[in-house]
Protein backbone atom coordinates (compact mmCIF):
# COMPACT_ATOMS: atom_id res chain seq x y z
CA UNK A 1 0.00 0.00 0.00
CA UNK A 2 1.10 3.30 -1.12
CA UNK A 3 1.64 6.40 1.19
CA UNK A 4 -0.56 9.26 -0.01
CA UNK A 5 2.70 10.87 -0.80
CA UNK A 6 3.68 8.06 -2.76
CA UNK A 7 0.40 7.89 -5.05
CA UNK A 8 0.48 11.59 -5.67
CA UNK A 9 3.88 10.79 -6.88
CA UNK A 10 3.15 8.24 -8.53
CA UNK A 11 0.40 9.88 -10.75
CA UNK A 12 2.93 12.97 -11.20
CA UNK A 13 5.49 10.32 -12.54
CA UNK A 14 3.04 9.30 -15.05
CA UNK A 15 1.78 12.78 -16.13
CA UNK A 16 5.60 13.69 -17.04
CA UNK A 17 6.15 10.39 -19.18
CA UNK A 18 2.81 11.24 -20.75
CA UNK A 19 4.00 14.86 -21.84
CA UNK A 20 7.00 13.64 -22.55
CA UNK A 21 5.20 11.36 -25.43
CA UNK A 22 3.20 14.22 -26.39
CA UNK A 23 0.29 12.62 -24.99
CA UNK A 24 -0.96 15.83 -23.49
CA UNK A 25 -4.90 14.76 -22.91
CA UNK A 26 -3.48 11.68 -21.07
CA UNK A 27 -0.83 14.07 -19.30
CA UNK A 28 -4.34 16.69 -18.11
CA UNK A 29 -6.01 13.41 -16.91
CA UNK A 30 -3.21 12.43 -14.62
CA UNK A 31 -2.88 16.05 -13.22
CA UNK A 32 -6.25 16.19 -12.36
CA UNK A 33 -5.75 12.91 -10.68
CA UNK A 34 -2.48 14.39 -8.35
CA UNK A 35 -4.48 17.62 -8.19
CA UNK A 36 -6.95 16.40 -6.27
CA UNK A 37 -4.54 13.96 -4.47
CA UNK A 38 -2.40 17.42 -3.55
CA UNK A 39 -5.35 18.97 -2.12
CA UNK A 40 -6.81 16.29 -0.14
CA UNK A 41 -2.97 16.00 1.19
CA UNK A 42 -3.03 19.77 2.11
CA UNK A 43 -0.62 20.60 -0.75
CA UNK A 44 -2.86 23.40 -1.93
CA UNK A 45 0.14 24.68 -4.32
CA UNK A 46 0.67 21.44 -5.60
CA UNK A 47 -2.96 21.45 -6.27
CA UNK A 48 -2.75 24.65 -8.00
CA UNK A 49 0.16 24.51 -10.27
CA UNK A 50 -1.21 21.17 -11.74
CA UNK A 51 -4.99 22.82 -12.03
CA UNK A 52 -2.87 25.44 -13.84
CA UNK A 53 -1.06 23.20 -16.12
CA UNK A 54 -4.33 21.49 -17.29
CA UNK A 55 -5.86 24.84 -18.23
CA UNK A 56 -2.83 25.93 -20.06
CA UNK A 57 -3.30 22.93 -22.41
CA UNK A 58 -6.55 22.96 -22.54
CA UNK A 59 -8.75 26.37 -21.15
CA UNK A 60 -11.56 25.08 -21.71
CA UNK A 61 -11.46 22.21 -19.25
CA UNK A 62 -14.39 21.40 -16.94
CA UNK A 63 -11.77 22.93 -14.13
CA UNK A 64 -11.91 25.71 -15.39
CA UNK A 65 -15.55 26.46 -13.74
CA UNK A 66 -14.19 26.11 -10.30
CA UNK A 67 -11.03 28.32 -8.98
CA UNK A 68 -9.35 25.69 -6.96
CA UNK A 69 -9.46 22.20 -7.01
CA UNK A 70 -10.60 21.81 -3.35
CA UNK A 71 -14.04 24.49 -4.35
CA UNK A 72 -14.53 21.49 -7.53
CA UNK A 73 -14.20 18.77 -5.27
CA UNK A 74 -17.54 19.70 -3.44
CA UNK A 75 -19.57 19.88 -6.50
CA UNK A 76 -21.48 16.57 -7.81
CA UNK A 77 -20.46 17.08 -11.40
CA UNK A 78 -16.56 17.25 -10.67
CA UNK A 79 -16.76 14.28 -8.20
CA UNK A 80 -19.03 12.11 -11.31
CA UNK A 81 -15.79 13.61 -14.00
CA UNK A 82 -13.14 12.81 -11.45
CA UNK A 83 -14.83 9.13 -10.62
CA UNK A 84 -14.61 8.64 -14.17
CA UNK A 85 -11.00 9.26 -14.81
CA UNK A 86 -10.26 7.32 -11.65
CA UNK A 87 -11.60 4.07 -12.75
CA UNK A 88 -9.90 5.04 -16.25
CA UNK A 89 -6.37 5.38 -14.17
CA UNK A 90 -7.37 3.81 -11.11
CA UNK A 91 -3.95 3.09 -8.51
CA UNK A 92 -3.27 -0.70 -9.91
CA UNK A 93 -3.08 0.29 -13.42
CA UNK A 94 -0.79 3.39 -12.58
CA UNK A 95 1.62 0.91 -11.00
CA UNK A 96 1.70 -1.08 -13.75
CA UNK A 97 2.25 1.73 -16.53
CA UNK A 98 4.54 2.68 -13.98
CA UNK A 99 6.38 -1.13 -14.44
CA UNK A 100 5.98 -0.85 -18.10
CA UNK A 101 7.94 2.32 -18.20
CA UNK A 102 10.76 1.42 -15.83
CA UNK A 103 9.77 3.80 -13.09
CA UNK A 104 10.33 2.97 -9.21
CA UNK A 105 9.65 5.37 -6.75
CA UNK A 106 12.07 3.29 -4.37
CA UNK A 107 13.48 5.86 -1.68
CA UNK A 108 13.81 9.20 -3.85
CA UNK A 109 11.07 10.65 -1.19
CA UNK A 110 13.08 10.95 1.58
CA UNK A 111 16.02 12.84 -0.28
CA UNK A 112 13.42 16.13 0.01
CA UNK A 113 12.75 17.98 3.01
CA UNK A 114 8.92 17.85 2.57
CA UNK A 115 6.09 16.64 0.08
CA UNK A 116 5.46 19.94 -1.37
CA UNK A 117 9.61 19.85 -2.24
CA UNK A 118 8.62 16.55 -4.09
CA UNK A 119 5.95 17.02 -5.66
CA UNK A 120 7.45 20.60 -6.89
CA UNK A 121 10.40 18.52 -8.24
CA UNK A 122 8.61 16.27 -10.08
CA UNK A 123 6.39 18.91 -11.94
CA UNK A 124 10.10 20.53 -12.47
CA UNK A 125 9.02 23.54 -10.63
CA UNK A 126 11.16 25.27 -7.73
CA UNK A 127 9.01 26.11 -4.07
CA UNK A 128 9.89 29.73 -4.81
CA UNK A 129 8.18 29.92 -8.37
CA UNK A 130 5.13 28.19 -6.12
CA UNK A 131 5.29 30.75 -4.11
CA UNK A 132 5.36 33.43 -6.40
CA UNK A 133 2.76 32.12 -8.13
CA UNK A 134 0.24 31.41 -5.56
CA UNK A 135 1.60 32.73 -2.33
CA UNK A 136 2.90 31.33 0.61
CA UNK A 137 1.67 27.65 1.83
């Protein structure tokens, strides 16, 4: 069993392979998986940045109607989109495109001084660019 930590990364992991193969609409569907895994986590930056990545592809996203991921998770209609990508990308078949792709998520965790650190890394943005772009935690 995954740490929530873990899963987040996990799903961020994913969502950088995916834009890596130019599958961006793949890449938005794992974001708004680790978006809501970063707010329910109390990583309300994390949260942010990947809300902001998905509307940067694609502004006209059903996110768009909400301005944070924890106001969308409220709402019946987000909950029925996000159930369906879940069960599209549920946790098993993360870990296994995971496997497929070569990716372990081993130990690298504890070489950052908090989640938000790791999370920030693997969306290859600094803490101080968070900051900047959505205030202080």
């Amino acid at each position: 069993m995954f740490e929530p930590v873990d899963r987040l990364a996990m799903y961020l992991h994913l969502a950088r392979a995916s834009e890596a193969r130019q599958r961006l609409h793949v890449r938005d569907r794992l974001l708004l998986i680790a978006a809501v895994l970063a707010a329910r986590n109390d990583l309300p930056r994390i949260a942010a940045y990947c809300r902001q990545r998905i509307l940067t592809h694609n502004p006209h996203h059903l996110i768009k109607r909400w301005d944070s991921v924890f106001n969308a998770a409220g709402d019946p209609e987000f909950t029925h989109f996000l159930r369906h990508i879940e069960r599209r990308y549920p946790p098993e078949k993360a870990e296994g495109m995971m496997e497929s792709l070569g990716l372990e998520l081993g130990h690298e965790r504890d070489t950052y001084y908090s989640a938000e650190e790791y999370a920030a890394a693997l969306l290859c943005v600094s803490q101080d660019e968070l900051e900047e772009m959505f205030g202080s935690a």
